[in-house]
Protein backbone atom coordinates (compact mmCIF):
# COMPACT_ATOMS: atom_id res chain seq x y z
CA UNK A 1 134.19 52.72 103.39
CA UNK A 2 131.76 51.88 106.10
CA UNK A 3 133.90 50.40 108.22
CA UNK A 4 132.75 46.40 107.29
CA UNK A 5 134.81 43.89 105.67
CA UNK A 6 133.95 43.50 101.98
CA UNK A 7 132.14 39.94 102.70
CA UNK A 8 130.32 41.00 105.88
CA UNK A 9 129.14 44.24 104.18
CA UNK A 10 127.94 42.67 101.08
CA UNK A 11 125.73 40.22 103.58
CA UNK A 12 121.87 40.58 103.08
CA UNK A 13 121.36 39.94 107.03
CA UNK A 14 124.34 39.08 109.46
CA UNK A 15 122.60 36.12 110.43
CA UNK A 16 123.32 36.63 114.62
CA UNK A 17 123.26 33.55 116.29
CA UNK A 18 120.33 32.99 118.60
CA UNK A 19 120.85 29.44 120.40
CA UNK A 20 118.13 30.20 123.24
CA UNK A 21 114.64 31.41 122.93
CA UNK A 22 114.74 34.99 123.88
CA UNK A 23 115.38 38.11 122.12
CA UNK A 24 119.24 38.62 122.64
CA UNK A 25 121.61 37.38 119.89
CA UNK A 26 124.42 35.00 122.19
CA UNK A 27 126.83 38.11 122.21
CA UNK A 28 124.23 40.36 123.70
CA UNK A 29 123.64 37.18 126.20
CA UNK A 30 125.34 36.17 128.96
CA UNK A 31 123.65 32.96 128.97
CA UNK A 32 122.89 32.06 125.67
CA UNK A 33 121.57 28.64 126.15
CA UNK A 34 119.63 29.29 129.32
CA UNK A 35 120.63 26.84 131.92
CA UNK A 36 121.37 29.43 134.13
CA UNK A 37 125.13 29.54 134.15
CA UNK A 38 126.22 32.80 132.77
CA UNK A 39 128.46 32.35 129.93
CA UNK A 40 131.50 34.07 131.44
CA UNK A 41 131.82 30.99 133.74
CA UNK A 42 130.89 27.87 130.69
CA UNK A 43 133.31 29.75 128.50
CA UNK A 44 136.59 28.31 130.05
CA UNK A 45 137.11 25.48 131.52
CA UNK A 46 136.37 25.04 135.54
CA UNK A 47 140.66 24.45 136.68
CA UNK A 48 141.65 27.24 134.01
CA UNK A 49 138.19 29.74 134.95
CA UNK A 50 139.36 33.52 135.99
CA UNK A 51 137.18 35.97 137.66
CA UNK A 52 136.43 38.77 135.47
CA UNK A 53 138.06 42.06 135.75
CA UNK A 54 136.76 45.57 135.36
CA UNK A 55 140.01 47.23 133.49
CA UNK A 56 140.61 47.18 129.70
CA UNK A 57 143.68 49.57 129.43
CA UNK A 58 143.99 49.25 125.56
CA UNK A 59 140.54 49.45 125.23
CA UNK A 60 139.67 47.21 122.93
CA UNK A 61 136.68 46.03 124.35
CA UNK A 62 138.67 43.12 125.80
CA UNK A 63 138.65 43.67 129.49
CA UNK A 64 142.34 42.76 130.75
CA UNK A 65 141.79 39.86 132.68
CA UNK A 66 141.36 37.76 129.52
CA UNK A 67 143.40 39.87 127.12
CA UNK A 68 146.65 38.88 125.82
CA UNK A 69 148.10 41.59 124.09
CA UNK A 70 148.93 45.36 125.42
CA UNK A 71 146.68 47.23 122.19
CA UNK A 72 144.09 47.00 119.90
CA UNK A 73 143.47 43.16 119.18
CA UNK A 74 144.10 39.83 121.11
CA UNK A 75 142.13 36.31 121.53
CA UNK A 76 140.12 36.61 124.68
CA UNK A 77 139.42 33.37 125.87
CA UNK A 78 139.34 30.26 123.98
CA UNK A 79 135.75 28.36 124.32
CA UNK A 80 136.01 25.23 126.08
CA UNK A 81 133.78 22.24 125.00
CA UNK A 82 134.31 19.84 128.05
CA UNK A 83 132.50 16.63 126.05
CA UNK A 84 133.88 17.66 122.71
CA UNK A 85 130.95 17.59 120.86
CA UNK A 86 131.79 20.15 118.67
CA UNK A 87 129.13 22.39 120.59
CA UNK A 88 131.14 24.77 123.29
CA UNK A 89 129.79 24.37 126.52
CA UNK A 90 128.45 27.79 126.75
CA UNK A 91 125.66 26.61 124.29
CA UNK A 92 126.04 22.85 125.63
CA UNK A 93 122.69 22.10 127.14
CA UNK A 94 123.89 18.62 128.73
CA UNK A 95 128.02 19.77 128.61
CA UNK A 96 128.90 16.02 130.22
CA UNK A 97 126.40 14.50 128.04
CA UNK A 98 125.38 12.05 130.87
CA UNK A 99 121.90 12.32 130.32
CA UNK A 100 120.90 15.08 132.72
CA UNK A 101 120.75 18.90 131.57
CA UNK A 102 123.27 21.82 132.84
CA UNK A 103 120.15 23.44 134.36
CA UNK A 104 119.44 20.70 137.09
CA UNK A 105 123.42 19.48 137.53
CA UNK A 106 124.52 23.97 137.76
CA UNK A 107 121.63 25.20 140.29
CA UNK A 108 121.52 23.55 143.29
CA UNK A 109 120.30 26.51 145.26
CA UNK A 110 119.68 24.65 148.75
CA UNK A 111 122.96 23.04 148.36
CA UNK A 112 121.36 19.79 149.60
CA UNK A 113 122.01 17.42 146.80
CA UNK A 114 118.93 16.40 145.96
CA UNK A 115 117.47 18.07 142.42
CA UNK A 116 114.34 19.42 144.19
CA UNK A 117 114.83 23.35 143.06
CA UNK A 118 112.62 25.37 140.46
CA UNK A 119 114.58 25.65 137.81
CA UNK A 120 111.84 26.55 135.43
CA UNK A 121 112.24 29.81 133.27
CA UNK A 122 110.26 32.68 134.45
CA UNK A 123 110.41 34.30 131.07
CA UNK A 124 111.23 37.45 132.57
CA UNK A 125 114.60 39.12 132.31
CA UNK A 126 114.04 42.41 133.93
CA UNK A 127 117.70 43.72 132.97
CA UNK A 128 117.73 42.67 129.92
CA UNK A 129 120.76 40.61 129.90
CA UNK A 130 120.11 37.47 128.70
CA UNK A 131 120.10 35.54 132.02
CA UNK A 132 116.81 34.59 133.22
CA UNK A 133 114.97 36.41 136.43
CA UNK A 134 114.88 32.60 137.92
CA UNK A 135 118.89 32.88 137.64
CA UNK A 136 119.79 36.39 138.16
CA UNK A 137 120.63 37.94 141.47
CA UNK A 138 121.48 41.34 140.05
CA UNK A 139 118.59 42.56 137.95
CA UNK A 140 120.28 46.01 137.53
CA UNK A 141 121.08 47.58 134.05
CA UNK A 142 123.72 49.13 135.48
CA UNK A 143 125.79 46.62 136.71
CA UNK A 144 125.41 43.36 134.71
CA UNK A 145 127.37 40.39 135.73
CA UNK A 146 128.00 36.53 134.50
CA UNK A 147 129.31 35.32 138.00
CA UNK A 148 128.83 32.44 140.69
CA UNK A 149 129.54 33.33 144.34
CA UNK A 150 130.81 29.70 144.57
CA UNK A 151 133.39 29.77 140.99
CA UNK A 152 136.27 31.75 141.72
CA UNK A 153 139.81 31.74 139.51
CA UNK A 154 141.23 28.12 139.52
CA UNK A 155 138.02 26.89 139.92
CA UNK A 156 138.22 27.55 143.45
CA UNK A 157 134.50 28.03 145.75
CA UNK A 158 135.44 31.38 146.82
CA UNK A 159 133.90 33.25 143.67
CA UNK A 160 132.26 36.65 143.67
CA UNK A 161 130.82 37.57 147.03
CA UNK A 162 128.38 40.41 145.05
CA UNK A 163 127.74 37.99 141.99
CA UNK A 164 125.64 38.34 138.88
CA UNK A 165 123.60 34.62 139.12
CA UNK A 166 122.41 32.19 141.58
CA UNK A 167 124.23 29.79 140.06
CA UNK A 168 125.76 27.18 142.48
CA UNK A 169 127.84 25.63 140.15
CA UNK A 170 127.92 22.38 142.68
CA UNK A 171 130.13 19.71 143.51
CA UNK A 172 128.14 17.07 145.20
CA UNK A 173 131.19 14.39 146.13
CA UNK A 174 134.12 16.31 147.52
CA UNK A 175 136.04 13.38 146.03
CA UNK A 176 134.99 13.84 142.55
CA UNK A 177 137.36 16.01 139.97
CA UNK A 178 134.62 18.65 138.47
CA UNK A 179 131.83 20.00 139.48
CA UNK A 180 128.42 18.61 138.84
CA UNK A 181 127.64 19.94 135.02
CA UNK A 182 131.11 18.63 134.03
CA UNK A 183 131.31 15.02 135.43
CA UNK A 184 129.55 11.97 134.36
CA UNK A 185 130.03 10.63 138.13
CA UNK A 186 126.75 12.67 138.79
CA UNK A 187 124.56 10.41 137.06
CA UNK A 188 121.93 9.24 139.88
CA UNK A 189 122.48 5.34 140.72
CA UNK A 190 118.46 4.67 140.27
CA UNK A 191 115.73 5.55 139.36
CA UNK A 192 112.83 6.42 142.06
CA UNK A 193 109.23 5.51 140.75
CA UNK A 194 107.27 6.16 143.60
CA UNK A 195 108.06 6.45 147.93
CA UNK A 196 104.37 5.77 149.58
CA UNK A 197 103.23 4.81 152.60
CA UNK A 198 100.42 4.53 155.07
CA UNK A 199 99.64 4.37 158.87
CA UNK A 200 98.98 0.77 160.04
CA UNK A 201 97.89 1.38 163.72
CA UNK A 202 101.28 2.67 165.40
CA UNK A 203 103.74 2.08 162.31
CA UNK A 204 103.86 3.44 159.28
CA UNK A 205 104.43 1.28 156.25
CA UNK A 206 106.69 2.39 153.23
CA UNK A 207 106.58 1.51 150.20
CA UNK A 208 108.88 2.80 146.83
CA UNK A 209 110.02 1.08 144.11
CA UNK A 210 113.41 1.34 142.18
CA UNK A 211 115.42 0.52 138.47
CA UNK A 212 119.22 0.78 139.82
CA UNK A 213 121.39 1.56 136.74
CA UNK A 214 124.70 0.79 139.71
CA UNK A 215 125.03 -1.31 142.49
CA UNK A 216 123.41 -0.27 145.74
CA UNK A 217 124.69 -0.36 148.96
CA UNK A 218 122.12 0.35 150.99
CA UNK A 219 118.86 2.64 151.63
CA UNK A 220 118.55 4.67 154.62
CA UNK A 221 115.56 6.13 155.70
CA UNK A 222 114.90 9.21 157.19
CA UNK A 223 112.05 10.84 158.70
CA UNK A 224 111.04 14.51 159.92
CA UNK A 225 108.58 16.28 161.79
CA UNK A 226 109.07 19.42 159.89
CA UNK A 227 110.31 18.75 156.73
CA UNK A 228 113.58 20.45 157.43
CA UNK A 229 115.92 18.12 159.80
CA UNK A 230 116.04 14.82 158.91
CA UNK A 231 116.81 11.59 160.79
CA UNK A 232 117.41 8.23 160.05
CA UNK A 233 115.25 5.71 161.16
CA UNK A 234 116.63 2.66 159.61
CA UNK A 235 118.32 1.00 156.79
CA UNK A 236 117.50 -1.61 154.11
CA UNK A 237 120.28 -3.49 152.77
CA UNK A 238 117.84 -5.95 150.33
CA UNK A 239 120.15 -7.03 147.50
CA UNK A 240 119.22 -4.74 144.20
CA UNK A 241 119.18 -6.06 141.08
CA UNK A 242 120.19 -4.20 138.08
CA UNK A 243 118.67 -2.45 135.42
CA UNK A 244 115.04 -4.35 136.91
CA UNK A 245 112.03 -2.80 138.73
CA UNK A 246 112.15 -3.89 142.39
CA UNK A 247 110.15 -3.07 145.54
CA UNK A 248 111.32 -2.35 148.80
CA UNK A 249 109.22 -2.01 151.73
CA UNK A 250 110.47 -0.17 155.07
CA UNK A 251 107.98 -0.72 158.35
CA UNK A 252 108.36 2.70 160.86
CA UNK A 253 107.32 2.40 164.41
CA UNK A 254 105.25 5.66 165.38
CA UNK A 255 103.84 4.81 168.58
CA UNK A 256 105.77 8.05 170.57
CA UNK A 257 105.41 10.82 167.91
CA UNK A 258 102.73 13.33 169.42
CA UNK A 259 102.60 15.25 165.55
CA UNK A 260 100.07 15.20 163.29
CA UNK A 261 101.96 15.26 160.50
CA UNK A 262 105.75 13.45 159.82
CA UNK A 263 107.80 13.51 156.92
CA UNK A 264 109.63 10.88 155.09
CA UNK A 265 112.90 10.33 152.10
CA UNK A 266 114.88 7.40 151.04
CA UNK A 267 118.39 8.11 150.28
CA UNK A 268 119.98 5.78 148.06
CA UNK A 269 123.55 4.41 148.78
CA UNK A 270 125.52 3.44 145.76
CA UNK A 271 128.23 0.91 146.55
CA UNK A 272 130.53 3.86 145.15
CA UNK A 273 129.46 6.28 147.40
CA UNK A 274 127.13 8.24 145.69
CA UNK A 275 124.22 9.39 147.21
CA UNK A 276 120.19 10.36 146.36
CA UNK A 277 117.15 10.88 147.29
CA UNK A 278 113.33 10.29 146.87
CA UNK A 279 110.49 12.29 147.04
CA UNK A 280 109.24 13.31 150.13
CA UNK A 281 106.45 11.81 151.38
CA UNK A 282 103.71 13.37 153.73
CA UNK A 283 101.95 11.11 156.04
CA UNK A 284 99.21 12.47 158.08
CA UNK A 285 98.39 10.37 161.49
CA UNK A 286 95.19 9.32 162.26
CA UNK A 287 94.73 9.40 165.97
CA UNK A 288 91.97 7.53 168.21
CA UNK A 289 89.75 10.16 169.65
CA UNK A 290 90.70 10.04 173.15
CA UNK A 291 87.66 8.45 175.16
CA UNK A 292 86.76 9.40 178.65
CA UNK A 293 84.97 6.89 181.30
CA UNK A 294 83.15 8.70 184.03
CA UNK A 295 82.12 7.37 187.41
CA UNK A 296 80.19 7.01 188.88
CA UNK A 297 77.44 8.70 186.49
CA UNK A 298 75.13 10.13 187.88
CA UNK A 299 76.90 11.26 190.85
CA UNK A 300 75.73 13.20 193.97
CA UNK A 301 79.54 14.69 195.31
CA UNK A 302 82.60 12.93 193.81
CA UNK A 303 83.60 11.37 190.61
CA UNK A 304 86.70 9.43 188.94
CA UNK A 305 87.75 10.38 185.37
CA UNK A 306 89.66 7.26 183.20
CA UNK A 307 91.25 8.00 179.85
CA UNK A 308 94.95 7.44 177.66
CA UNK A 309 97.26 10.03 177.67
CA UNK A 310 100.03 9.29 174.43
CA UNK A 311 102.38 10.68 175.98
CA UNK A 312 103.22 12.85 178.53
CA UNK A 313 101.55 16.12 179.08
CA UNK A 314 99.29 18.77 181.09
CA UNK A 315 95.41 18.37 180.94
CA UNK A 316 92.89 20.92 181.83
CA UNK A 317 89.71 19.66 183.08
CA UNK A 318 86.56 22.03 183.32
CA UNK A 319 83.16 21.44 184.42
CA UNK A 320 80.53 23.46 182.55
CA UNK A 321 76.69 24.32 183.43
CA UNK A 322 73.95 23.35 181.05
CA UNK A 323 74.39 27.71 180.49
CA UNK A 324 77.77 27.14 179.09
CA UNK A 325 79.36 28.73 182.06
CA UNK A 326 82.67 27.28 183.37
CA UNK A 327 82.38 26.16 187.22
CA UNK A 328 85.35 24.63 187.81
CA UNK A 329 88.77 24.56 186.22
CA UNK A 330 91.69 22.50 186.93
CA UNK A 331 95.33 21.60 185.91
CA UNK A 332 97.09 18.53 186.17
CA UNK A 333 100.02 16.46 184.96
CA UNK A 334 99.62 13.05 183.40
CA UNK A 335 101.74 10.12 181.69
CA UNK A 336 101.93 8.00 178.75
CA UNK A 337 99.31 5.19 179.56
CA UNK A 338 96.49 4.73 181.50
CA UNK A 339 95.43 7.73 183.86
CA UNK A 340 92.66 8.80 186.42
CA UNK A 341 91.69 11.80 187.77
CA UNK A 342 89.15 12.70 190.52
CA UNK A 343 86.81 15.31 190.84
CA UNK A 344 85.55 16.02 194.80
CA UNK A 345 82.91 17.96 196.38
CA UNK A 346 80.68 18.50 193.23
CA UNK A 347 77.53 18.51 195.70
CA UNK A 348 78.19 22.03 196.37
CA UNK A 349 76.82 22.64 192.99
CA UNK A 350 73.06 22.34 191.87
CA UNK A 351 71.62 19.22 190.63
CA UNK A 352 71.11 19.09 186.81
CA UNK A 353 73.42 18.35 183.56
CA UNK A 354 76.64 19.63 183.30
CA UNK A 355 79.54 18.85 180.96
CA UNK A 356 83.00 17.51 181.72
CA UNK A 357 85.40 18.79 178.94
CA UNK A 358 89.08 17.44 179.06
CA UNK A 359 91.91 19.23 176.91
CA UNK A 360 95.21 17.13 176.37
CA UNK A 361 97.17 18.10 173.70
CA UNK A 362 95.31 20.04 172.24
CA UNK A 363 91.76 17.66 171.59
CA UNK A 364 89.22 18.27 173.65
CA UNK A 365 86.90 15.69 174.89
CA UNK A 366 83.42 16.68 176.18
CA UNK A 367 81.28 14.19 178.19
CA UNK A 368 78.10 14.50 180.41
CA UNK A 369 77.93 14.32 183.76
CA UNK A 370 74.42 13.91 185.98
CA UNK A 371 74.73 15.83 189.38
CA UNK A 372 71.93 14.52 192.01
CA UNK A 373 70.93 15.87 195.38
């Protein structure tokens, strides 16, 4: 009489199944294992995926998009379990079972291949929806959404252009036949321990060491002054044993960068065309203080300044009083290499100690200077 079936009613609890850690039951949660792919996208597979509708005509709860009769009833969709584990992908942690979790292989959020993204849990789910504040791009109660801008019907990239996640949902080869959560392709070739380096005079010298599960092709490496564009600087092509620790070592000729701080990555080459990349590695230059030779010194009227330049630049040379006060101030271009510059007609300023200060790229050099009568 209360509306239950006979066995459900007669149930001491109804035993709602909870497969993630937070306080939504999976059909109040639209990600119910928390890897940050809504379950509207896990639940079907990717070729056979359709974009959710806002219409249920028969209202029966089953919007019309997935329902397949006109009236009260229907299937919905039928839960896809891509490795056929027996657990539906939905609450499939690793759903290719390669070895790698959903979380890492669904949320590549800078698109750049390399698994370098937070994809910790906040803990917070502001809308209360199930999907995690790291993963949500709609935290609004009043429009909650399971969608990828980049999963649309037939498992095409144009999805939702006002989705419910962050979710990339990524295909890394455009070659391979699923996307990145679904394909055992994705498995990374090696194993990075460790990229390091260190400046040796005008190189630097780079060090990491590998355990290749597939063959390698090559490693290219790539350096940056910003730690945003990258460029290749060379190649190693040493031959990589499998399944074995091995150490590679990459030497990087430095001698024209003018930063004080350059960036590098190794990315890995399989011989099937997969690609991936190491840490990055921060290497911060240690530059020769610039020295300054001053002649003659003591002088009575005119003197000749000697010093390197590392590359080519503007200096600004000042002469300062023993009161701090800057008497003279000059500009003037210099190149890569040896350079001199000459001061004239210093007698028209009283004998005593003064200090020459010379500013090239940003270090300034102070030496004293003796001016006689």
């Amino acid at each position: 009489s209360n509306g239950w079936a006979t066995a459900v009613s007669s149930l001491l609890a109804l035993n709602l199944r909870f497969t993630d850690a937070d306080p939504y039951p999976d059909y109040l949660d639209i990600d119910s294992d928390d890897d940050g792919i809504p379950d509207n996208i896990e639940g079907m597979s990717t070729a056979g995926y359709i974009l959710p509708g806002t219409t249920d005509t028969d209202g029966d709860g089953i919007v019309n998009t997935y329902d397949n009769i006109v009236g009260f009833g229907g299937s919905g969709i039928f839960v896809y379990d891509h490795d056929a584990d027996g657990t539906p992908d939905y609450r499939d942690l690793d759903t290719d079972a390669d070895g790698q979790p959903d979380v890492v292989e669904g949320n590549d959020f800078n698109l750049n291949g390399i698994a370098d993204d937070n994809v910790t849990l906040t803990g917070l789910d502001t809308d209360g929806d199930g999907l995690d504040n790291r993963f949500d791009s709609l935290n609004s109660v009043i429009n909650i959404k399971g969608t990828s801008y980049r999963m649309g019907t037939g498992g095409s990239f144009a999805g939702d252009p006002s989705p419910g996640s962050r979710t990339t949902v990524q295909r890394k080869l455009g070659a391979q036949p699923n996307r990145d959560w679904r394909y055992v392709g994705v498995v990374l070739p090696v194993e990075f321990l460790k990229l390091s380096g260190e400046q040796q005079g005008d190189n630097v010298r780079l060090n990491w060491t590998v355990i290749a599960s597939k063959e390698i092709d090559r490693f290219e490496v790539e350096r940056s002054l910003d730690n945003i564009g990258y460029l290749k600087r060379g190649s190693v092509t040493d031959a990589v044993a499998l399944n074995a620790p091995q150490d590679l070592l990459y030497n990087d000729d430095i001698s024209n960068i003018g930063k004080d701080v350059i960036y590098y990555r190794i990315k890995v080459i399989s011989k099937a065309g997969e690609e991936q990349y190491s840490n990055v590695l921060v290497i911060r230059l240690r530059k020769a203080k610039t020295a300054i030779t001053i002649m003659p010194n003591p002088t009575r009227d005119n003197v000749m300044l000697v010093f390197l330049a590392e590359k080519d630049a503007e200096v600004t040379v000042r002469l300062v009083d023993r009161t701090g006060k800057t008497v003279l101030s000059q500009k003037q271009p210099v190149q890569r290499g040896s350079n001199s510059l000459q001061l004239k007609n210093l007698d028209r300023y009283p004998a005593g100690m003064y200090v020459i200060q010379v500013l090239m790229n940003g270090e300034l050099v102070s030496e004293k200077l003796i001016l006689t009568k």
